[in-house]
PDB file of N, CA and C in Angstrom:
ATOM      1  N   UNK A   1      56.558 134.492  35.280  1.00  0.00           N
ATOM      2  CA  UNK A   1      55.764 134.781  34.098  1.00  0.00           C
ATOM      3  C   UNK A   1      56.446 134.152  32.893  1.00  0.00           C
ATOM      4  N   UNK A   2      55.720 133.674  31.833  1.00  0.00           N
ATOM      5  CA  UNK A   2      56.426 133.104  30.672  1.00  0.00           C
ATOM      6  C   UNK A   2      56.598 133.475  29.996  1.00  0.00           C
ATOM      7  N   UNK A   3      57.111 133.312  28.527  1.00  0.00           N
ATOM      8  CA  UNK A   3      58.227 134.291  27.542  1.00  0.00           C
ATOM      9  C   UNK A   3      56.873 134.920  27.353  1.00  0.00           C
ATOM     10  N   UNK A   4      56.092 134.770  26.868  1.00  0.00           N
ATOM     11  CA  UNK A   4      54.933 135.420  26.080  1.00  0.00           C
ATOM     12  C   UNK A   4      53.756 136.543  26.981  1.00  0.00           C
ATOM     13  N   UNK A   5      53.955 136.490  28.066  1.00  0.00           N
ATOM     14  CA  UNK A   5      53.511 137.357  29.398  1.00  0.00           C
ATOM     15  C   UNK A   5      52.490 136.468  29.998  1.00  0.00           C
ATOM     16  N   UNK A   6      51.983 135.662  29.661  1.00  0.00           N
ATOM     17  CA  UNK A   6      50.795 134.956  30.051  1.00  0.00           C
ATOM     18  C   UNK A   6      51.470 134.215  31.629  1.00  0.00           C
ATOM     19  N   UNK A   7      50.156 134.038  32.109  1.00  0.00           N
ATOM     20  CA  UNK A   7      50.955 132.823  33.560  1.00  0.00           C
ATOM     21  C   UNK A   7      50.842 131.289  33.488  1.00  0.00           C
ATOM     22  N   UNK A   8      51.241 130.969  31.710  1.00  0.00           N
ATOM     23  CA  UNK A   8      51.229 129.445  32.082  1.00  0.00           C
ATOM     24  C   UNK A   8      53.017 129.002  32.833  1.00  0.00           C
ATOM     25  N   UNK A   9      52.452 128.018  33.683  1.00  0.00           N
ATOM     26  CA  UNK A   9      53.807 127.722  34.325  1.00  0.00           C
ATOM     27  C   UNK A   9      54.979 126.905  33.081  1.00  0.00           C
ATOM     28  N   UNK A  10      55.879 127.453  33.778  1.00  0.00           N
ATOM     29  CA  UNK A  10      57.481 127.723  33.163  1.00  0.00           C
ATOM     30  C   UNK A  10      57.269 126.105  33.359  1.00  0.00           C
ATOM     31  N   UNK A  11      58.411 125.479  32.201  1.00  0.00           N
ATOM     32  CA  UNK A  11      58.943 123.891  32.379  1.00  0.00           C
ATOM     33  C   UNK A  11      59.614 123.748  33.683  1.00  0.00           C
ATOM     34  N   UNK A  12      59.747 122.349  34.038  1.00  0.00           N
ATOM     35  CA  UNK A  12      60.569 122.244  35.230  1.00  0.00           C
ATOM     36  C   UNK A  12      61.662 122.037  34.334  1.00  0.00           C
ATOM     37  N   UNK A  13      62.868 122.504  35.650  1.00  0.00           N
ATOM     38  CA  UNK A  13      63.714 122.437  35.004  1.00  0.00           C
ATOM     39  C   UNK A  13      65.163 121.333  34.995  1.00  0.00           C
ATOM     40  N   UNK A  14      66.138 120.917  34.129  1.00  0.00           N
ATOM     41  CA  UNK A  14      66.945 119.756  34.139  1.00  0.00           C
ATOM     42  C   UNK A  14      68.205 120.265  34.711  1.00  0.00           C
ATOM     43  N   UNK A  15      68.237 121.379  35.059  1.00  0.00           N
ATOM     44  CA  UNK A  15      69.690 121.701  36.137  1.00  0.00           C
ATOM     45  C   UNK A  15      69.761 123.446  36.412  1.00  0.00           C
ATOM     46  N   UNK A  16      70.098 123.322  37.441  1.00  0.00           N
ATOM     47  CA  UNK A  16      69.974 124.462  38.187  1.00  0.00           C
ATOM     48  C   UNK A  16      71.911 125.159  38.411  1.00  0.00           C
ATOM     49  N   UNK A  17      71.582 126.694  38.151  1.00  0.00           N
ATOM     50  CA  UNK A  17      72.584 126.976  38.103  1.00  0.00           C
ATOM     51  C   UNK A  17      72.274 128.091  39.283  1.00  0.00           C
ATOM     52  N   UNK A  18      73.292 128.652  40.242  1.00  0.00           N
ATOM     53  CA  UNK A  18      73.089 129.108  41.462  1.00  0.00           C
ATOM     54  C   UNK A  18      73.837 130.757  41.866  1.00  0.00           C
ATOM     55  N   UNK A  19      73.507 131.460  41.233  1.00  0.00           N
ATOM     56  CA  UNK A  19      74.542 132.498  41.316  1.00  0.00           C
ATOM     57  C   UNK A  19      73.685 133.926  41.971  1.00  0.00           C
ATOM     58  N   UNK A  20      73.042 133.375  43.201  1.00  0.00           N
ATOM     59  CA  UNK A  20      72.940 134.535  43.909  1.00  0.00           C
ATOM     60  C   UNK A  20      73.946 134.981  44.992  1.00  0.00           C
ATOM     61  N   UNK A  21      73.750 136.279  44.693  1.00  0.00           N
ATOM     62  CA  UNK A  21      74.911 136.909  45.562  1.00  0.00           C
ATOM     63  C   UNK A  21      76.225 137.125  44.412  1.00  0.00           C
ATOM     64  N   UNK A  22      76.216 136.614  43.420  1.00  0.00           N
ATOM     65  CA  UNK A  22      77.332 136.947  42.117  1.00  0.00           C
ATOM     66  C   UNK A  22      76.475 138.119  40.827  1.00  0.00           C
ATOM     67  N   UNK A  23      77.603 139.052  40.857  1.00  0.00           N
ATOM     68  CA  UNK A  23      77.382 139.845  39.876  1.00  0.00           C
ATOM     69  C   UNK A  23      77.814 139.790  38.467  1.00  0.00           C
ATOM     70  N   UNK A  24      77.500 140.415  37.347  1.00  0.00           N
ATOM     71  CA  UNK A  24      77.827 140.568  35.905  1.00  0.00           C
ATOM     72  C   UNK A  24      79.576 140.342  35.903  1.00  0.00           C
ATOM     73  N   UNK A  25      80.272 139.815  35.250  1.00  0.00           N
ATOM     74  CA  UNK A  25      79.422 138.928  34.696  1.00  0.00           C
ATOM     75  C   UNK A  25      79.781 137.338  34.637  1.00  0.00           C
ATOM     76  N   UNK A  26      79.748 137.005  36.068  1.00  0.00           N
ATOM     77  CA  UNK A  26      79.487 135.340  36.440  1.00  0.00           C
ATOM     78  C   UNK A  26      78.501 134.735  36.308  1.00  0.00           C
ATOM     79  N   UNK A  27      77.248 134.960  36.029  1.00  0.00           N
ATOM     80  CA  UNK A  27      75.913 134.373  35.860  1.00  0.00           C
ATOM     81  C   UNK A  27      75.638 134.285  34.660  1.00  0.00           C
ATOM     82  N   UNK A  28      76.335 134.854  33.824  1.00  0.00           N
ATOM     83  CA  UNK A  28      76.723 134.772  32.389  1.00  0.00           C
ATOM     84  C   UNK A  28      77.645 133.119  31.816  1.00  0.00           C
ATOM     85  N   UNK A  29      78.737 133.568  32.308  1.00  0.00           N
ATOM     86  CA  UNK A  29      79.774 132.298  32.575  1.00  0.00           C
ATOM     87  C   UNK A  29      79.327 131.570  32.924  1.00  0.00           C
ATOM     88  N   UNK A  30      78.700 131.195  34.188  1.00  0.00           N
ATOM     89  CA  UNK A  30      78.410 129.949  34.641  1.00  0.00           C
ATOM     90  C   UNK A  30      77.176 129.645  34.102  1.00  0.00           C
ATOM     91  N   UNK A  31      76.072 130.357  33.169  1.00  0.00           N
ATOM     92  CA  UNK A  31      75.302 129.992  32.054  1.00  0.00           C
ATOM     93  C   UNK A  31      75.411 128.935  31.096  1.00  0.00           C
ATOM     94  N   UNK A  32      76.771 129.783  30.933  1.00  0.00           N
ATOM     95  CA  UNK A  32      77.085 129.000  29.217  1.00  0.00           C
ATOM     96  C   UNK A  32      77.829 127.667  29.401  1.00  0.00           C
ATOM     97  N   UNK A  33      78.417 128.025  31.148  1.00  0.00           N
ATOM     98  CA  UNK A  33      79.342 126.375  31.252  1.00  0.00           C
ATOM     99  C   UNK A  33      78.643 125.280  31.371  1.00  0.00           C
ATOM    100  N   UNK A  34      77.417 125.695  32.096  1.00  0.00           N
ATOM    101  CA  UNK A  34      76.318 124.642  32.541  1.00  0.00           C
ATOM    102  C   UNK A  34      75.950 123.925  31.482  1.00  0.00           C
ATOM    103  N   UNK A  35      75.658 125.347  30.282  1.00  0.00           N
ATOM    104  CA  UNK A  35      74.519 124.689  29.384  1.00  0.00           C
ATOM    105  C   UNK A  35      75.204 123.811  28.823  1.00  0.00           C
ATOM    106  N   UNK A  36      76.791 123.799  28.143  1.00  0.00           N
ATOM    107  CA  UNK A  36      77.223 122.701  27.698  1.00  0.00           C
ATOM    108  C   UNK A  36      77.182 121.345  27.949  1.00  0.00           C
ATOM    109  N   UNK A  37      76.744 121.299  29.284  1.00  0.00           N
ATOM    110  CA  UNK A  37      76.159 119.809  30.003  1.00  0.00           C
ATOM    111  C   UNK A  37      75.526 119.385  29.274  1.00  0.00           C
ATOM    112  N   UNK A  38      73.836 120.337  28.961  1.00  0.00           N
ATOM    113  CA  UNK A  38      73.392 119.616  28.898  1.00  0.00           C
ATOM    114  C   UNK A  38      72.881 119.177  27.314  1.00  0.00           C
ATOM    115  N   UNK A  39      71.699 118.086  27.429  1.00  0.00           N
ATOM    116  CA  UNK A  39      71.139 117.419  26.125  1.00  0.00           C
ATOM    117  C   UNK A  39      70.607 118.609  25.440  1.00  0.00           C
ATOM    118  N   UNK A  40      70.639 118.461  24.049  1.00  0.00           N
ATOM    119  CA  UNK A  40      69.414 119.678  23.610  1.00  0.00           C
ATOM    120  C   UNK A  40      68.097 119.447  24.059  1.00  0.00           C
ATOM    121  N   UNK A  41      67.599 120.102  23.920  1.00  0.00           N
ATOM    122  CA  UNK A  41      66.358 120.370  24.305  1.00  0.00           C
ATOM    123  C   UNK A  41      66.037 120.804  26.402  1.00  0.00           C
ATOM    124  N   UNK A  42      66.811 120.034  26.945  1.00  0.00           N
ATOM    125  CA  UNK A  42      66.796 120.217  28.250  1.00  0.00           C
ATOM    126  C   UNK A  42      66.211 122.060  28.992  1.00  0.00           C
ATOM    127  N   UNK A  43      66.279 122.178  29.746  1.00  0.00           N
ATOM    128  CA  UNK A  43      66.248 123.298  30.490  1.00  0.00           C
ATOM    129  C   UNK A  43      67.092 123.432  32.031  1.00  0.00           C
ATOM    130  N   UNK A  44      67.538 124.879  31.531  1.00  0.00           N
ATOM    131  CA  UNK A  44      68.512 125.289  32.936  1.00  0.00           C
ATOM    132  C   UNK A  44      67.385 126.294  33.229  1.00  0.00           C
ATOM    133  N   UNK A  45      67.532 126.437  34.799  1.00  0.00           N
ATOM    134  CA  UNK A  45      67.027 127.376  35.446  1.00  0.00           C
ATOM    135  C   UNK A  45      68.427 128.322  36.227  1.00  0.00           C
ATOM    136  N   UNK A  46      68.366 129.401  36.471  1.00  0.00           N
ATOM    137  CA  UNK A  46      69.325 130.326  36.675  1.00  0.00           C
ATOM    138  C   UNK A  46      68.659 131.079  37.842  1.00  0.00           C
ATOM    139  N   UNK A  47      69.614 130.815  39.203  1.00  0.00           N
ATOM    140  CA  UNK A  47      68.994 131.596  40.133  1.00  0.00           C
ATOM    141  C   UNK A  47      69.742 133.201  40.539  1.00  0.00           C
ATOM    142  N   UNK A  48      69.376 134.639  40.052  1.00  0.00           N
ATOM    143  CA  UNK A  48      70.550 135.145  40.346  1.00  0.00           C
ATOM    144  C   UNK A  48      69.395 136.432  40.750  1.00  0.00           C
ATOM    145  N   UNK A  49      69.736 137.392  41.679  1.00  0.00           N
ATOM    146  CA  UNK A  49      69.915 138.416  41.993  1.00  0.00           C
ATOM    147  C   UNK A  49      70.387 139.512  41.188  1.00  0.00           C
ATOM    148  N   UNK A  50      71.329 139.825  40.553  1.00  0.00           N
ATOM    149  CA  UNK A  50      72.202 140.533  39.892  1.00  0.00           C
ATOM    150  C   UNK A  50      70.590 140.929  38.683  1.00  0.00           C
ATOM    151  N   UNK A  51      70.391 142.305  38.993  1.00  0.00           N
ATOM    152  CA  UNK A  51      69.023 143.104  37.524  1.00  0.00           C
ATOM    153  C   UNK A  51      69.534 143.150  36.423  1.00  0.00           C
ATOM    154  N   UNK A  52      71.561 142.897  36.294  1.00  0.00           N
ATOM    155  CA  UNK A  52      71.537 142.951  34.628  1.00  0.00           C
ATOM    156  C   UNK A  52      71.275 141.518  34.019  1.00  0.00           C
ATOM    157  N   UNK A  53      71.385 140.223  34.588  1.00  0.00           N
ATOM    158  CA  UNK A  53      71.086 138.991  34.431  1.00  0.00           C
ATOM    159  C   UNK A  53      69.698 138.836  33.313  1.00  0.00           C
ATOM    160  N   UNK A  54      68.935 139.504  33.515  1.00  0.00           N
ATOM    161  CA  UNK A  54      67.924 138.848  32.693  1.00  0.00           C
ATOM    162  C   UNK A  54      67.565 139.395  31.160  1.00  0.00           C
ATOM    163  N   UNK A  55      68.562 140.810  30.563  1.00  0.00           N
ATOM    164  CA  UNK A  55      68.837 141.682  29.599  1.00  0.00           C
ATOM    165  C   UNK A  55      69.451 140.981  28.953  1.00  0.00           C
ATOM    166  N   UNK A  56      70.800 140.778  29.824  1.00  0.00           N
ATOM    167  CA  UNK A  56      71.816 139.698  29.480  1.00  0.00           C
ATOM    168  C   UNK A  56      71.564 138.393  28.867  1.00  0.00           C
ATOM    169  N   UNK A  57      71.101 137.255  29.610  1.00  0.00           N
ATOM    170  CA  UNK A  57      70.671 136.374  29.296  1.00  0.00           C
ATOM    171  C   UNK A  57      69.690 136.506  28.184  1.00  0.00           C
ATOM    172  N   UNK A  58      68.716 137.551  28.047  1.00  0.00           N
ATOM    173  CA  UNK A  58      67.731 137.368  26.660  1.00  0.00           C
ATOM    174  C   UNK A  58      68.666 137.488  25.722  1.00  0.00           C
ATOM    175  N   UNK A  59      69.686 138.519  25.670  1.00  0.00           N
ATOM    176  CA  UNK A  59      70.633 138.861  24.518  1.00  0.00           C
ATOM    177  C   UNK A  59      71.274 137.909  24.040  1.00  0.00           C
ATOM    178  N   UNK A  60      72.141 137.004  25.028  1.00  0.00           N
ATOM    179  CA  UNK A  60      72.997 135.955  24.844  1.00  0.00           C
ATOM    180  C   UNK A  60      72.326 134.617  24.486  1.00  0.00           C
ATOM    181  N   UNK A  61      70.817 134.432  24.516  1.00  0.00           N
ATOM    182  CA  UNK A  61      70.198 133.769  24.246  1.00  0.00           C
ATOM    183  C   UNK A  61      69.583 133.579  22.321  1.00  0.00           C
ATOM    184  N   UNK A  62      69.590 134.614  22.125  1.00  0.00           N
ATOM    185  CA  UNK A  62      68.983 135.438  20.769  1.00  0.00           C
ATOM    186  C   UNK A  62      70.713 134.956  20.496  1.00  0.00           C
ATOM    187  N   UNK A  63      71.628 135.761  20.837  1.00  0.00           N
ATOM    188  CA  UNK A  63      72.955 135.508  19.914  1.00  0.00           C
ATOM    189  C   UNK A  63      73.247 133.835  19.920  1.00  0.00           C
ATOM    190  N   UNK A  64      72.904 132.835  20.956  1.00  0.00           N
ATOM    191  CA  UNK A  64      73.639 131.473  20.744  1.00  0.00           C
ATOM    192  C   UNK A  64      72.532 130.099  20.244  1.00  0.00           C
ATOM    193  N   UNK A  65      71.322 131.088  20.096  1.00  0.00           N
ATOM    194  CA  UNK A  65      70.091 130.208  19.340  1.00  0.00           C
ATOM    195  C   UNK A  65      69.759 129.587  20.966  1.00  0.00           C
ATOM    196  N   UNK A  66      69.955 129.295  22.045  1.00  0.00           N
ATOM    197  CA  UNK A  66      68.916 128.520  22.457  1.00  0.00           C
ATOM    198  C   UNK A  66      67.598 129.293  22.877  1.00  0.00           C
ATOM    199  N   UNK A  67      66.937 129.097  23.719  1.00  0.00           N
ATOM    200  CA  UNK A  67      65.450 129.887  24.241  1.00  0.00           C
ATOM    201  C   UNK A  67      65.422 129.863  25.472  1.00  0.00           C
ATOM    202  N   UNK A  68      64.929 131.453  25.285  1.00  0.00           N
ATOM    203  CA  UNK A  68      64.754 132.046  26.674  1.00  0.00           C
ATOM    204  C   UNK A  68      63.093 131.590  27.225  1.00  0.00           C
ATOM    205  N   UNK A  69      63.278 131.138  27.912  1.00  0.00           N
ATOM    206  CA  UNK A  69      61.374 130.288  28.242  1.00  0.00           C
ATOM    207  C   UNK A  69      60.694 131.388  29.173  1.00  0.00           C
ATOM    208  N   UNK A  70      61.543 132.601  29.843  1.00  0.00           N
ATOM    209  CA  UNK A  70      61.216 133.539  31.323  1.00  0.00           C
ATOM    210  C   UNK A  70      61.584 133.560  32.389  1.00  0.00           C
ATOM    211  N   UNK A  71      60.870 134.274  33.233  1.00  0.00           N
ATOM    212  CA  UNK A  71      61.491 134.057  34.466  1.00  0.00           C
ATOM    213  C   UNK A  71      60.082 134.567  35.832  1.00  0.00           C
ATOM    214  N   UNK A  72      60.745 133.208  36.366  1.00  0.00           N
ATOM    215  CA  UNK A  72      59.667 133.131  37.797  1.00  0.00           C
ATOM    216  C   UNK A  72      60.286 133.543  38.643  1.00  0.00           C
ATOM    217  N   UNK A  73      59.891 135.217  39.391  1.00  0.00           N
ATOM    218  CA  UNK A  73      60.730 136.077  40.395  1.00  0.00           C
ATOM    219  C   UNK A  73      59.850 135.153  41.521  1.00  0.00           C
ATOM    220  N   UNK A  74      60.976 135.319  42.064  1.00  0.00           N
ATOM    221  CA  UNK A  74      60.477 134.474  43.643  1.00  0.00           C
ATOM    222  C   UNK A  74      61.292 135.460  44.937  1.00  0.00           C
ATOM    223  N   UNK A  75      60.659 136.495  45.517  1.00  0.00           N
ATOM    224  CA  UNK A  75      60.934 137.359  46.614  1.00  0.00           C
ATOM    225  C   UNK A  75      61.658 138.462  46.023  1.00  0.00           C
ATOM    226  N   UNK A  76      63.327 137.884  45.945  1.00  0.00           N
ATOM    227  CA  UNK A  76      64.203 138.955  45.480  1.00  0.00           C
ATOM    228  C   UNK A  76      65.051 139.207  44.251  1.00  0.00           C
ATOM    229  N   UNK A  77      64.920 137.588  44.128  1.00  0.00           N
ATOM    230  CA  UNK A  77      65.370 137.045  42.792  1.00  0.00           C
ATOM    231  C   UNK A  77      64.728 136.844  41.813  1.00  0.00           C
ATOM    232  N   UNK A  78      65.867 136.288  40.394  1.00  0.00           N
ATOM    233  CA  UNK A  78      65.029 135.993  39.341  1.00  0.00           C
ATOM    234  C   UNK A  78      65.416 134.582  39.349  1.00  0.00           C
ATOM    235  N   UNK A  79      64.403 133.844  38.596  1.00  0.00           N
ATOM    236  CA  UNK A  79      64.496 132.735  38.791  1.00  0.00           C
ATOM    237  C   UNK A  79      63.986 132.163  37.056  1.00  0.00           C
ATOM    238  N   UNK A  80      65.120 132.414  36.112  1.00  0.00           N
ATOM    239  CA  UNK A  80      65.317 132.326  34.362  1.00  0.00           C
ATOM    240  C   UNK A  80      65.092 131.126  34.014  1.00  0.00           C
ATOM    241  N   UNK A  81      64.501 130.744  32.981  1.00  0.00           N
ATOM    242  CA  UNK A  81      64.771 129.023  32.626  1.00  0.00           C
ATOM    243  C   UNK A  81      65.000 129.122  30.869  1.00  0.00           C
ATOM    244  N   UNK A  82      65.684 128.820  30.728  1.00  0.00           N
ATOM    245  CA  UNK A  82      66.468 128.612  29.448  1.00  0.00           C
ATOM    246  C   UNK A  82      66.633 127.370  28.626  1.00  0.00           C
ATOM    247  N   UNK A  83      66.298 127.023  27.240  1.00  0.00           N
ATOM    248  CA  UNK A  83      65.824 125.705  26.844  1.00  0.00           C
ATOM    249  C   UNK A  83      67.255 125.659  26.014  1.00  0.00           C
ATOM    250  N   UNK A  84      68.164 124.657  26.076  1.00  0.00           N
ATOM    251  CA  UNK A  84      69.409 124.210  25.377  1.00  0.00           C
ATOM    252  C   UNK A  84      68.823 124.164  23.912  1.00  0.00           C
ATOM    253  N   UNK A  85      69.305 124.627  22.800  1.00  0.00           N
ATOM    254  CA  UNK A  85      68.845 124.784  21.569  1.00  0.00           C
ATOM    255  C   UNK A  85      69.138 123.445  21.106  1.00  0.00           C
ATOM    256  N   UNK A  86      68.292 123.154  19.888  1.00  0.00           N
ATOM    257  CA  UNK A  86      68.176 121.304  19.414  1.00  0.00           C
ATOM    258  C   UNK A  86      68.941 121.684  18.146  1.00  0.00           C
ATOM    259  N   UNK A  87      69.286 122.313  17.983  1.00  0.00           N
ATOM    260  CA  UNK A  87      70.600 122.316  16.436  1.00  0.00           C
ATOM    261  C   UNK A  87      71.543 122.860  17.284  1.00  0.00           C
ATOM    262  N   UNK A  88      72.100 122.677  16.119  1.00  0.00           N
ATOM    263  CA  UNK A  88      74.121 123.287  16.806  1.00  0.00           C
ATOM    264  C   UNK A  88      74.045 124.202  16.236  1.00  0.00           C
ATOM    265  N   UNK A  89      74.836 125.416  16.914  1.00  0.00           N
ATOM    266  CA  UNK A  89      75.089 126.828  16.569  1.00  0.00           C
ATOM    267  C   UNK A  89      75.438 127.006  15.060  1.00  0.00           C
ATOM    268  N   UNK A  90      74.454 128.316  14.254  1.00  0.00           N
ATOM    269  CA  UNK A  90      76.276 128.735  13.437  1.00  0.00           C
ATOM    270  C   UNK A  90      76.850 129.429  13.894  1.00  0.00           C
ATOM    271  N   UNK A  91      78.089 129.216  13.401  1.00  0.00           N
ATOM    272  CA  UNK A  91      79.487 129.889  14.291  1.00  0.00           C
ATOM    273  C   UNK A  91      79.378 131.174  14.233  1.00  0.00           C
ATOM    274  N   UNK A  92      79.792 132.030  15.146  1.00  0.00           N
ATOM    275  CA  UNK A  92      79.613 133.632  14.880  1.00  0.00           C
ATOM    276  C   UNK A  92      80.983 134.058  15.996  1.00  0.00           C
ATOM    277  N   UNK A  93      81.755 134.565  15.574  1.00  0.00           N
ATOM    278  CA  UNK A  93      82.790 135.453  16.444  1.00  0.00           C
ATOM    279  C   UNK A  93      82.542 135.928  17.874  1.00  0.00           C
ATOM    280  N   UNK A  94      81.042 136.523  17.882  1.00  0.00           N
ATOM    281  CA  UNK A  94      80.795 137.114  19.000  1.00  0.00           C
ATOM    282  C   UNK A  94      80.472 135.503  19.896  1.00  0.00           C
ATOM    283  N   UNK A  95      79.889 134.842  19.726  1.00  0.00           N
ATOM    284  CA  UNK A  95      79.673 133.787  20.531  1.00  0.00           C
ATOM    285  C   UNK A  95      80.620 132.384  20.457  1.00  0.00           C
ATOM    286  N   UNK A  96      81.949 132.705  20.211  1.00  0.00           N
ATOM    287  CA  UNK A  96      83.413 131.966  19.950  1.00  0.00           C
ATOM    288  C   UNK A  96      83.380 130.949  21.255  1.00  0.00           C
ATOM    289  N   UNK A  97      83.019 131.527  22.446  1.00  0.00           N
ATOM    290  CA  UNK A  97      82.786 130.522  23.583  1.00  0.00           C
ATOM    291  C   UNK A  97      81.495 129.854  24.063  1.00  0.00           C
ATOM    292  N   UNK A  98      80.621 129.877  23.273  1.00  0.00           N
ATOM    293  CA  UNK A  98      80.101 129.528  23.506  1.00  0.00           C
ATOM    294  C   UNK A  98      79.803 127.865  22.465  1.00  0.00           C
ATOM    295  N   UNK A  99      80.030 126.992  23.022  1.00  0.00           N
ATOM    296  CA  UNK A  99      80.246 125.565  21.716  1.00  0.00           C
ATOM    297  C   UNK A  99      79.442 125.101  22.291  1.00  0.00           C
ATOM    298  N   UNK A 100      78.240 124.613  22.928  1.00  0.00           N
ATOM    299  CA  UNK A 100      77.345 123.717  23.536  1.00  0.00           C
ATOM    300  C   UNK A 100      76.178 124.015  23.010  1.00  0.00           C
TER     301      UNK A 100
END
């Protein structure tokens, strides 16, 4: 389903990050390492299991400016896609690790 509840389909996405079977809070981490890859504007998709993952991710999303686009559950999982923000952060303490 997409950020807005409607069922238009989610972007495809420009890299896939894989953390099923990992709990809180590695799907976090390996979020933010990914996203530094990539270009702005791009999209990660996040495959994780773990139910605090997608609270998480909206939160950490809202705190580091990029966008949360939703998430397409597929069986057991969630399956998040996240758009790399097109400005650079302002700096904020709470998000000190996060530079991408």
């Amino acid at each position: 389903m997409s950020r807005n509840g409607s069922s238009a389909p989610l972007p495809p996405a420009d890299a896939v990050v894989d953390c099923l079977g990992l709990t809180c809070p590695v799907p976090m981490m390996e979020t933010a390492k990914r996203i530094r890859e990539l270009q702005p504007g791009q999209v990660l998709l996040l495959l994780s299991d773990d139910p605090a993952t997608i609270d998480d991710l909206v939160a950490w999303c809202h705190l580091t400016g990029h966008e949360y686009l939703g998430n397409d559950p597929v069986d057991s999982h969630a399956r998040i896609r996240v758009r790399k923000r097109l400005i650079p952060a302002r700096r904020s303490p709470l998000a000190a690790d996060e530079s991408g």
